[in-house]
PDB file of N, CA and C in Angstrom:
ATOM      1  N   UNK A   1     -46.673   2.822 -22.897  1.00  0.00           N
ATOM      2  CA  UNK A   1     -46.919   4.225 -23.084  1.00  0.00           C
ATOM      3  C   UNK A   1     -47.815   4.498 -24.287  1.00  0.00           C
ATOM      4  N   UNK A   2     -48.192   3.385 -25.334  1.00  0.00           N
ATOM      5  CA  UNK A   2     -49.177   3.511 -25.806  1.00  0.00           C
ATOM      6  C   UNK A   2     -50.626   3.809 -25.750  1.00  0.00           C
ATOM      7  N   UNK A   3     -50.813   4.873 -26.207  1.00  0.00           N
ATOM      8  CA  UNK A   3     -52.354   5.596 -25.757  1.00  0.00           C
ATOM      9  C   UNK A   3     -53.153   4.961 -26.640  1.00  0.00           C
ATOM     10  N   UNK A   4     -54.691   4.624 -26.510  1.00  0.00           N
ATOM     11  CA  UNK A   4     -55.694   4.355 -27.411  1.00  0.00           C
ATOM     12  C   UNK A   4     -55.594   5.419 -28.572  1.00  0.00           C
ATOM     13  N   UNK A   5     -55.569   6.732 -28.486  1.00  0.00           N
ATOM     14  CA  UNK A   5     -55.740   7.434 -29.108  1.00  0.00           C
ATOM     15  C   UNK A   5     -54.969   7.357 -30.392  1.00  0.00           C
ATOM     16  N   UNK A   6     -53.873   7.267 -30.269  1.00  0.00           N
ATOM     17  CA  UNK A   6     -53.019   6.802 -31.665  1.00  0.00           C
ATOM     18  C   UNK A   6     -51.547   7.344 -30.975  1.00  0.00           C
ATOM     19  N   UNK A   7     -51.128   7.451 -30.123  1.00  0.00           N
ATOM     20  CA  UNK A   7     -49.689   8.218 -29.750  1.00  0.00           C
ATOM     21  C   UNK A   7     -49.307   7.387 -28.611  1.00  0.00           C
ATOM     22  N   UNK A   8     -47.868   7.679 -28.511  1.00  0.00           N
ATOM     23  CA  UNK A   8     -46.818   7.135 -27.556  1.00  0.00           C
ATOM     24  C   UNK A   8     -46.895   8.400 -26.583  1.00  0.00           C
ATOM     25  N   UNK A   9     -47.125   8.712 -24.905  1.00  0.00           N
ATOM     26  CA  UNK A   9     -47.062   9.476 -23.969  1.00  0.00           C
ATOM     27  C   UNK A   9     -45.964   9.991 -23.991  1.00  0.00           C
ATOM     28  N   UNK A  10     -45.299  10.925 -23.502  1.00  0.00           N
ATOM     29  CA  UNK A  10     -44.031  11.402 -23.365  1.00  0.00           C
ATOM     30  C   UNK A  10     -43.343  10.435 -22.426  1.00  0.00           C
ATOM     31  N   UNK A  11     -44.357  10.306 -20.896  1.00  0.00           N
ATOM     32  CA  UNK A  11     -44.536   9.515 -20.146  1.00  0.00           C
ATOM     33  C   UNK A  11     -45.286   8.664 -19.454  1.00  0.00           C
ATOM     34  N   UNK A  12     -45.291   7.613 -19.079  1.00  0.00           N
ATOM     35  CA  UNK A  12     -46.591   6.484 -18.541  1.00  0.00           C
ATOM     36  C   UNK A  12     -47.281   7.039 -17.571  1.00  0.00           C
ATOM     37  N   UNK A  13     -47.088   8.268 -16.699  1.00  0.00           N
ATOM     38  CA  UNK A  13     -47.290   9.276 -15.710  1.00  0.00           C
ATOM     39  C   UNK A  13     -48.180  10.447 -16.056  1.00  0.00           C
ATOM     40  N   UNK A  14     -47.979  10.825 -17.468  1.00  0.00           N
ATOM     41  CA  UNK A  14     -48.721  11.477 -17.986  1.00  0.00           C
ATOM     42  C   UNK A  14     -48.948  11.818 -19.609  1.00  0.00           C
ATOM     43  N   UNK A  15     -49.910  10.528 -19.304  1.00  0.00           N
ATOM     44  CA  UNK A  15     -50.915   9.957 -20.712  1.00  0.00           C
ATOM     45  C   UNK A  15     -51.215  11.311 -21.398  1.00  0.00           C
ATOM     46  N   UNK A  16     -51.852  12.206 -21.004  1.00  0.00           N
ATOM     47  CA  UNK A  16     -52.026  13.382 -21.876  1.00  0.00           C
ATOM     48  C   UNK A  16     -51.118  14.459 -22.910  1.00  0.00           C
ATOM     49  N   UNK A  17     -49.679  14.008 -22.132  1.00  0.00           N
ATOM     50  CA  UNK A  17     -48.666  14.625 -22.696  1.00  0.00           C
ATOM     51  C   UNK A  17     -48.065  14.043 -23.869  1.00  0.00           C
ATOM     52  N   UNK A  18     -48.597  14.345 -25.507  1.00  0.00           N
ATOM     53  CA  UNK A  18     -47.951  14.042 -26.339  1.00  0.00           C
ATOM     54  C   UNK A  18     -47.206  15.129 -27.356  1.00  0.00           C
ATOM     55  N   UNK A  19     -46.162  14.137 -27.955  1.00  0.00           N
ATOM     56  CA  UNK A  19     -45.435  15.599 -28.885  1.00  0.00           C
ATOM     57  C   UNK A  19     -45.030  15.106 -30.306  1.00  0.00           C
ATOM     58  N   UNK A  20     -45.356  15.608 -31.538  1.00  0.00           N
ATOM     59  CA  UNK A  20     -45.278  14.608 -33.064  1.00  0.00           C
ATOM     60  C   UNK A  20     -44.098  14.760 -32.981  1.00  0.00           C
ATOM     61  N   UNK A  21     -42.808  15.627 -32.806  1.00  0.00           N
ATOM     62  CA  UNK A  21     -41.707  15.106 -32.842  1.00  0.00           C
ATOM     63  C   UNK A  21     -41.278  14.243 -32.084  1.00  0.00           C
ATOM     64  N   UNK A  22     -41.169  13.439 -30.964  1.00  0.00           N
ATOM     65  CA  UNK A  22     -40.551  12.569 -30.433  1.00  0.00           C
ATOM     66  C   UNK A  22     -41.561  11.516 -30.657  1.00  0.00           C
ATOM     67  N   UNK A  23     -43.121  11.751 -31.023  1.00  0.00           N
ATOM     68  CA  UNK A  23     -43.506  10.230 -31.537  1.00  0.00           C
ATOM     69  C   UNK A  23     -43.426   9.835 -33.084  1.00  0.00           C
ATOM     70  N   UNK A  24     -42.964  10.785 -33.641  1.00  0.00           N
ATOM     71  CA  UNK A  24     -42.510  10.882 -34.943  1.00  0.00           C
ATOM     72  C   UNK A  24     -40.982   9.353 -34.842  1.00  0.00           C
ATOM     73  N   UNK A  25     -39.884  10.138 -34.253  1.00  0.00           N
ATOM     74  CA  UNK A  25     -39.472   9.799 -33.875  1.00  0.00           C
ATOM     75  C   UNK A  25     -38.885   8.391 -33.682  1.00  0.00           C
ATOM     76  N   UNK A  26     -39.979   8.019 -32.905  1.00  0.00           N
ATOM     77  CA  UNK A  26     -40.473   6.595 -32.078  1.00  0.00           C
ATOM     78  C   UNK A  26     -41.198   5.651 -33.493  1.00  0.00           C
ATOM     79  N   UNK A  27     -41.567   5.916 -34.606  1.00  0.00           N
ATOM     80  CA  UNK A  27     -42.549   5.522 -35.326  1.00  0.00           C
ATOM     81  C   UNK A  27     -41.344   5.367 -35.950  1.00  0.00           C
ATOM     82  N   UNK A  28     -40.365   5.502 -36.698  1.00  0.00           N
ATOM     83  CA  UNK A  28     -39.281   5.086 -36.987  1.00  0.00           C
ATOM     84  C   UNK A  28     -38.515   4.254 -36.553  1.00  0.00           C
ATOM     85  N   UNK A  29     -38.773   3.900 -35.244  1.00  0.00           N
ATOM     86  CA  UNK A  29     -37.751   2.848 -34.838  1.00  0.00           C
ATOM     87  C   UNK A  29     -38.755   1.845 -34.730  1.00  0.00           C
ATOM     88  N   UNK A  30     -40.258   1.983 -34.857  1.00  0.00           N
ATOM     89  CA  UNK A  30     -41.354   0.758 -34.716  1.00  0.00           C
ATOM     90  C   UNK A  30     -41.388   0.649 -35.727  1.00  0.00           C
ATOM     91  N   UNK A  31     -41.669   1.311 -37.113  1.00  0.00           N
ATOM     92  CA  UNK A  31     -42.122   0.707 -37.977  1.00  0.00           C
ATOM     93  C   UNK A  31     -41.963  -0.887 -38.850  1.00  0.00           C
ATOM     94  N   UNK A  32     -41.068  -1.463 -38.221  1.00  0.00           N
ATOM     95  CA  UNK A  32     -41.031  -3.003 -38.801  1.00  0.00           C
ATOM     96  C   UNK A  32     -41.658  -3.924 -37.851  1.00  0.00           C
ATOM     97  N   UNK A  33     -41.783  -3.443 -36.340  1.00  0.00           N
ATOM     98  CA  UNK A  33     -42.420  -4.475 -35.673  1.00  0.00           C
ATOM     99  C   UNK A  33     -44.078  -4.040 -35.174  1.00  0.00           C
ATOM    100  N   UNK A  34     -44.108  -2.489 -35.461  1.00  0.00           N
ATOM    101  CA  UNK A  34     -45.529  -1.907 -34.836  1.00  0.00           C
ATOM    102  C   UNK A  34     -46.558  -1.459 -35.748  1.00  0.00           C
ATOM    103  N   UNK A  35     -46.106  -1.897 -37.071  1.00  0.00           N
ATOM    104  CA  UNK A  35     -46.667  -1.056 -38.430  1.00  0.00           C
ATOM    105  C   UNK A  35     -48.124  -0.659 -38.133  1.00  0.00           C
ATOM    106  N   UNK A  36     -48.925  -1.029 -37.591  1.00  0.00           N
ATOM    107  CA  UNK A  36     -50.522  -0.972 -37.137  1.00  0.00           C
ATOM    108  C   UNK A  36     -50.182   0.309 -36.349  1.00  0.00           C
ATOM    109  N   UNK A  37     -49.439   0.595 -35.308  1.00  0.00           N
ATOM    110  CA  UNK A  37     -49.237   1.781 -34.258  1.00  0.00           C
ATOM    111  C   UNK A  37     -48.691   2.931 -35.269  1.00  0.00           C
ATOM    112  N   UNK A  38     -47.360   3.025 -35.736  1.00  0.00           N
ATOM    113  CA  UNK A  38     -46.897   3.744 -36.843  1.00  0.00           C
ATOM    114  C   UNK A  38     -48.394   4.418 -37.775  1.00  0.00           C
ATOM    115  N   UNK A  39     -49.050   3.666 -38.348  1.00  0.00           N
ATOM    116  CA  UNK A  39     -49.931   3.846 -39.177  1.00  0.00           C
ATOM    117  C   UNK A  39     -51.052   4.853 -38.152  1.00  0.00           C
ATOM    118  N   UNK A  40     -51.686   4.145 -36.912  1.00  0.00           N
ATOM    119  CA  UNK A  40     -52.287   5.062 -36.183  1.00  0.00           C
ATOM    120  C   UNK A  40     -51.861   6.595 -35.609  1.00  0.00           C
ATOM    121  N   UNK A  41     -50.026   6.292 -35.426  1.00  0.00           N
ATOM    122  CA  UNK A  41     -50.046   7.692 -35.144  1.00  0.00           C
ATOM    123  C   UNK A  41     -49.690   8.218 -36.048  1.00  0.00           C
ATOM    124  N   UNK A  42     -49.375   8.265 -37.427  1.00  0.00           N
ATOM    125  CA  UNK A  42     -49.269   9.104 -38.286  1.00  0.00           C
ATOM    126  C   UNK A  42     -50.980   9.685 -38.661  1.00  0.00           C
ATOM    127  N   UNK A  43     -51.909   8.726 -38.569  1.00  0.00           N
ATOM    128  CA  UNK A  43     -53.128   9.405 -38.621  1.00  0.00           C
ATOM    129  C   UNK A  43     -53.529  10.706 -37.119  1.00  0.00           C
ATOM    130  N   UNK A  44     -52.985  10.164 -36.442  1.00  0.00           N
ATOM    131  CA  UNK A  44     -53.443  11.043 -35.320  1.00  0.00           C
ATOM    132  C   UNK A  44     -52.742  12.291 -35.243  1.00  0.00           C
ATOM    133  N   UNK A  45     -51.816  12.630 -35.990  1.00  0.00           N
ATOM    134  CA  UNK A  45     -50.649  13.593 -35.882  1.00  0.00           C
ATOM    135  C   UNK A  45     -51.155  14.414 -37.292  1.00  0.00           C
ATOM    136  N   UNK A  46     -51.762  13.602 -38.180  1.00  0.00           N
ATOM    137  CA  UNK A  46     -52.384  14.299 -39.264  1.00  0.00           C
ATOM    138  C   UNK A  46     -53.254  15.364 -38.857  1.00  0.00           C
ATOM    139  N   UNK A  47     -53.755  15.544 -37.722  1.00  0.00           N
ATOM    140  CA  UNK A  47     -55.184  16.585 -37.236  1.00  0.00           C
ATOM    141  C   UNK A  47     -54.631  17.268 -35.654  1.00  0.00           C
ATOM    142  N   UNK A  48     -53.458  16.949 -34.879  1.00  0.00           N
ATOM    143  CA  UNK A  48     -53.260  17.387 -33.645  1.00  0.00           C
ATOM    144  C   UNK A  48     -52.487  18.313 -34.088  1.00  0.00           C
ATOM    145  N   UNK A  49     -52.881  19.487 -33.450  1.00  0.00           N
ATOM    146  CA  UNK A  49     -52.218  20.426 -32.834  1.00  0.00           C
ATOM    147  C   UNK A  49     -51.543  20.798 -31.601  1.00  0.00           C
ATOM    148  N   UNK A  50     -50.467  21.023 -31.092  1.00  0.00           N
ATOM    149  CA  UNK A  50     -50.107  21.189 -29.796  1.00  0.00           C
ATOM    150  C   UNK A  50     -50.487  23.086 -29.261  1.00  0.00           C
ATOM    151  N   UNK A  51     -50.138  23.437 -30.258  1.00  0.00           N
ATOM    152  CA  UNK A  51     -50.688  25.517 -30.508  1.00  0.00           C
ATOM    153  C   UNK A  51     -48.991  25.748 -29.780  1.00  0.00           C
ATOM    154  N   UNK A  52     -48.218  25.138 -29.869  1.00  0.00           N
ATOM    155  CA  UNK A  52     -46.887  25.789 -29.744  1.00  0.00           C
ATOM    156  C   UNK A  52     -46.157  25.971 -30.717  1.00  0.00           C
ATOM    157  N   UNK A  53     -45.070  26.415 -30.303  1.00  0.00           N
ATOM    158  CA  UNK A  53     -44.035  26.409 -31.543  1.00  0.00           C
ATOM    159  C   UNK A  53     -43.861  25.366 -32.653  1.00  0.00           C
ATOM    160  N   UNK A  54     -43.796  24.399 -31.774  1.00  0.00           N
ATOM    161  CA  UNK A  54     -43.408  22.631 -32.140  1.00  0.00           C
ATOM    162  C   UNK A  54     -44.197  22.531 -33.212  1.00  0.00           C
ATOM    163  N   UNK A  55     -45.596  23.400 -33.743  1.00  0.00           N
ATOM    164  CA  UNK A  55     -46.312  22.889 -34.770  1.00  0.00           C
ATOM    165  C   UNK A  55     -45.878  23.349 -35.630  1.00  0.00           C
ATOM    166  N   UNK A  56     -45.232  24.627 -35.801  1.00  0.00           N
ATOM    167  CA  UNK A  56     -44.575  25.486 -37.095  1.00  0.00           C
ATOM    168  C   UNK A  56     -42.934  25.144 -37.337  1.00  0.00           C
ATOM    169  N   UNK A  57     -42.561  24.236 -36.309  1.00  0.00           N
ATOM    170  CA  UNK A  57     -40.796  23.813 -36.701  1.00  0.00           C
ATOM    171  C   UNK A  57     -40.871  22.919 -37.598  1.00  0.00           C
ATOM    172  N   UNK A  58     -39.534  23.642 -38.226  1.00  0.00           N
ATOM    173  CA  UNK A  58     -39.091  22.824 -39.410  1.00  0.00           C
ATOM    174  C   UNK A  58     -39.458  21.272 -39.274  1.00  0.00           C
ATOM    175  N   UNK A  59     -37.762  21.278 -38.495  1.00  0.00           N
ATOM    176  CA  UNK A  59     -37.632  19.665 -38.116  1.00  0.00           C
ATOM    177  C   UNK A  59     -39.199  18.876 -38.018  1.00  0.00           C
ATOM    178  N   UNK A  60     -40.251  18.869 -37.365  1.00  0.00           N
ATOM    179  CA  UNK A  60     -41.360  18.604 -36.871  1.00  0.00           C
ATOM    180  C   UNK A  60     -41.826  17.877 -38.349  1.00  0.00           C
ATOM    181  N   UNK A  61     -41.224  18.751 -39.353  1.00  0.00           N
ATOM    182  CA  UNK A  61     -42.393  18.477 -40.917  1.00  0.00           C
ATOM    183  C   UNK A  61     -41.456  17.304 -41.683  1.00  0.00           C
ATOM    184  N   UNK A  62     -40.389  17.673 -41.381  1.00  0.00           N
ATOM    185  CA  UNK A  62     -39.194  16.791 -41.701  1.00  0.00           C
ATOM    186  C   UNK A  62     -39.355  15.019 -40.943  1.00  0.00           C
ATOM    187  N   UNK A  63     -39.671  15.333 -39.566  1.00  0.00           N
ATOM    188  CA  UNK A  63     -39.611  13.685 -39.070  1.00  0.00           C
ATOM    189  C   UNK A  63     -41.212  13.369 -39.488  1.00  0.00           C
ATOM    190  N   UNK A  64     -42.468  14.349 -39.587  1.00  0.00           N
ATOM    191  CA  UNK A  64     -43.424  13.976 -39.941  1.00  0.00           C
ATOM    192  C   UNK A  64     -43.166  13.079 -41.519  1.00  0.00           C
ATOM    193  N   UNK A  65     -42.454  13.658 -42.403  1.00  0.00           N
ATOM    194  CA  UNK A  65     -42.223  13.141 -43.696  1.00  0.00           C
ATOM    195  C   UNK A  65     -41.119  11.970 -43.672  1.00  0.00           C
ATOM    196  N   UNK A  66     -40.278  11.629 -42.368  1.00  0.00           N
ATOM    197  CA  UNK A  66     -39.776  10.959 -42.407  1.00  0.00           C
ATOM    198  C   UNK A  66     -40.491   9.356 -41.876  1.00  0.00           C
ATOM    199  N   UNK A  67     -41.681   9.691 -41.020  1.00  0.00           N
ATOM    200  CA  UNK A  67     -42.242   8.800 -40.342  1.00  0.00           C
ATOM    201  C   UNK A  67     -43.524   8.498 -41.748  1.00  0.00           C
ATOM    202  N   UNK A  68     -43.532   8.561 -42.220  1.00  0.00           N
ATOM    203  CA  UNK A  68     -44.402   8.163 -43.803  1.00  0.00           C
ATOM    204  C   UNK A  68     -44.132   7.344 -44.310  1.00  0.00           C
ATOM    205  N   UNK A  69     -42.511   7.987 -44.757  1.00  0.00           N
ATOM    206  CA  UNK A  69     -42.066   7.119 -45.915  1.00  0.00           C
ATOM    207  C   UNK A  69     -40.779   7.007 -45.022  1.00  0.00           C
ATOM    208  N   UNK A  70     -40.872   6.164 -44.057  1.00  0.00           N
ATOM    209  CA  UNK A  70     -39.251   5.408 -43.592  1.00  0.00           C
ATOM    210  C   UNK A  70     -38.359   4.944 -44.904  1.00  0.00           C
ATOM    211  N   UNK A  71     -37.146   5.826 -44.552  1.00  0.00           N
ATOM    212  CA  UNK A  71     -35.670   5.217 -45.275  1.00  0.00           C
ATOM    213  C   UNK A  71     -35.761   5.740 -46.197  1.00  0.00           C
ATOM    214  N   UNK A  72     -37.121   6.763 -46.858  1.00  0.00           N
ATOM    215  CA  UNK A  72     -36.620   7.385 -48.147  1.00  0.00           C
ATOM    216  C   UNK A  72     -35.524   8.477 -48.044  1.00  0.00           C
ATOM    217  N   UNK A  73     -35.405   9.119 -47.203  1.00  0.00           N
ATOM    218  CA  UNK A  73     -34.825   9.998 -46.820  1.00  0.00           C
ATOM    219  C   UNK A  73     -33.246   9.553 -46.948  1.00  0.00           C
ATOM    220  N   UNK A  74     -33.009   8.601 -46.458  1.00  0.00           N
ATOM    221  CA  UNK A  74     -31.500   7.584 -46.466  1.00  0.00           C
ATOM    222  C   UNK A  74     -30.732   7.502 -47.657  1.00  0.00           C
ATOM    223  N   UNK A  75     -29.795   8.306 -47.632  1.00  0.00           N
ATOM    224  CA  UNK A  75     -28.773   7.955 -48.987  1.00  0.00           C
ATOM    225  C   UNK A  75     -28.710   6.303 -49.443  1.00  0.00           C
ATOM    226  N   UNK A  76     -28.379   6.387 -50.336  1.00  0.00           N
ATOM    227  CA  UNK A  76     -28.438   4.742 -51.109  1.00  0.00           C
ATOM    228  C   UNK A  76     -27.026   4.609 -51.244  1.00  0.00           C
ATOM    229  N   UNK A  77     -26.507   3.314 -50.858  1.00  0.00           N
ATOM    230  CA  UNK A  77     -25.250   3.286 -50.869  1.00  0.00           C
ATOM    231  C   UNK A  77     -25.298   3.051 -52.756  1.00  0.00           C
ATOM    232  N   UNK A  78     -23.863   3.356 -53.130  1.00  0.00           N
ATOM    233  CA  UNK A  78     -23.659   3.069 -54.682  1.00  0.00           C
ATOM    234  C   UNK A  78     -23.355   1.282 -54.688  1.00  0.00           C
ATOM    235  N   UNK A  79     -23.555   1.448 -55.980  1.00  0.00           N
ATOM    236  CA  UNK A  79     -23.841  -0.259 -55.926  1.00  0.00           C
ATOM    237  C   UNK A  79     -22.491  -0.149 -57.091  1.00  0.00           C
TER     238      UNK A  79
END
């Protein structure tokens, strides 16, 4: 479901359909084995717009900042 473009499809059915929260998402659970993909779609998500809601939600800015800096977000256990 990887697109050239820098994003994961919603579906393999339809390549055109992408969304930064669920490839946000997805870039979190790749980032230790896909770091090259992670890195592309955080660039590609840097300039896409969808013109829906999805661009002004919270959450959206939240997994965007979470897909950056993986695990900062993660409480630290006390040592």
């Amino acid at each position: 479901m990887w697109q050239k473009e820098g994003y994961f499809a919603r579906e393999p059915s339809l390549p055109h359909i992408c969304f930064a929260f669920t490839n946000y998402g997805i870039s979190l659970q790749a980032v230790g084995a896909m770091a090259d993909r992670v890195q592309a779609l955080n660039a590609y998500f840097e300039t896409y717009r969808s013109g829906d809601e999805y661009d002004r939600a919270a959450i959206t800015h939240v997994m965007a900042c979470s897909s950056h800096l993986p695990g900062l977000l993660l409480r630290q256990a006390a040592a």
